[in-house]
Protein backbone atom coordinates (compact mmCIF):
# COMPACT_ATOMS: atom_id res chain seq x y z
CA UNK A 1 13.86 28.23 6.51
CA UNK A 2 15.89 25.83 4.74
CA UNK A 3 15.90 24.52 1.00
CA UNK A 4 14.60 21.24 0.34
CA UNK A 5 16.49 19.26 -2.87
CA UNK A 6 14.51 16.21 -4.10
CA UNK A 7 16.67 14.00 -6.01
CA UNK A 8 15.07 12.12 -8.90
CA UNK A 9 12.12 10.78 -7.74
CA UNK A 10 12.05 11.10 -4.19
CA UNK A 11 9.55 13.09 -3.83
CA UNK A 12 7.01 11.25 -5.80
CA UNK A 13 8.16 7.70 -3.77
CA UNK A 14 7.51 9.70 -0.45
CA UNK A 15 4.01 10.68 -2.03
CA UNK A 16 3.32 7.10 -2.63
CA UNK A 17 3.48 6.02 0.92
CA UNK A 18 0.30 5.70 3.07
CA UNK A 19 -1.32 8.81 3.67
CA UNK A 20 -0.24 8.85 7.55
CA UNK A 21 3.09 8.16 6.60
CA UNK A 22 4.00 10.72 4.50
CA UNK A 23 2.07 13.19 6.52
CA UNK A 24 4.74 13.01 9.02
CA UNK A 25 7.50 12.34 7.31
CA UNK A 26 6.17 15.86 5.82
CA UNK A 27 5.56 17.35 9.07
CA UNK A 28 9.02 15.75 10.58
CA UNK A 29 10.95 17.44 7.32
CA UNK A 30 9.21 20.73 7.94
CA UNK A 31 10.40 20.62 11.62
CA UNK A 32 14.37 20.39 10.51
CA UNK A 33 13.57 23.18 7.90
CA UNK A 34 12.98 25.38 10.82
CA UNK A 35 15.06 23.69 13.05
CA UNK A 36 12.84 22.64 15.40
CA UNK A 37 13.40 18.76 17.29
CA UNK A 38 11.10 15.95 16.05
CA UNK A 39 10.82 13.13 17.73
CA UNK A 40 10.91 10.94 14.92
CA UNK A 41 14.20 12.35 13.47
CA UNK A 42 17.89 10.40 14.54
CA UNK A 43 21.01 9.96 13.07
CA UNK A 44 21.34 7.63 10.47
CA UNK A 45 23.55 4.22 12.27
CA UNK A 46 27.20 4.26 10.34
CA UNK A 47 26.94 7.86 9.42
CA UNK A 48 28.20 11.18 10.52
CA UNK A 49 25.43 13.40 12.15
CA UNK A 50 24.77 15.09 9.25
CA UNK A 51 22.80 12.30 7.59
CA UNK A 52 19.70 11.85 9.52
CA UNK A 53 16.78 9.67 9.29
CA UNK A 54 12.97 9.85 9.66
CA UNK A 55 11.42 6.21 10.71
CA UNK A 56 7.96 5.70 10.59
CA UNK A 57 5.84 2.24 11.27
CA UNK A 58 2.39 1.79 9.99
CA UNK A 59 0.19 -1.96 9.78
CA UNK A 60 3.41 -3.79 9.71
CA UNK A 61 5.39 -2.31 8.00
CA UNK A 62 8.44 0.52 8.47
CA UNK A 63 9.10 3.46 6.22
CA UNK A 64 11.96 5.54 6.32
CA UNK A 65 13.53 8.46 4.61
CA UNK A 66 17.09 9.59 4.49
CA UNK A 67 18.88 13.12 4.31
């Protein structure tokens, strides 16, 4: 399984999204730790492939996290 690295606060600002949200961003960044596809995961537009993104929409509103 692979390491996760929280930089600064990260972790706490992905805690502070709505429950839902974080749950799969959680779920989606527990999939690439065991390398396993989630549909939610792409690359990241203007990047190399080896900075990915995890989108998630919830009332409104979109939420995304970066690695």
């Amino acid at each position: 399984m692979k390491d996760i690295y929280w930089i600064g606060n990260t972790r706490e600002k992905l805690a502070g999204f709505p429950d839902k949200v974080s749950r799969e961003m959680g779920f989606a960044l527990y999939c690439e730790q065991i390398k396993v596809p989630h549909s939610s995961i792409r690359p990241l537009k203007g990047f190399k492939q080896a900075v990915r993104e995890i989108r998630s929409r919830f009332r409104g509103n979109t939420y995304r996290t970066v690695y």
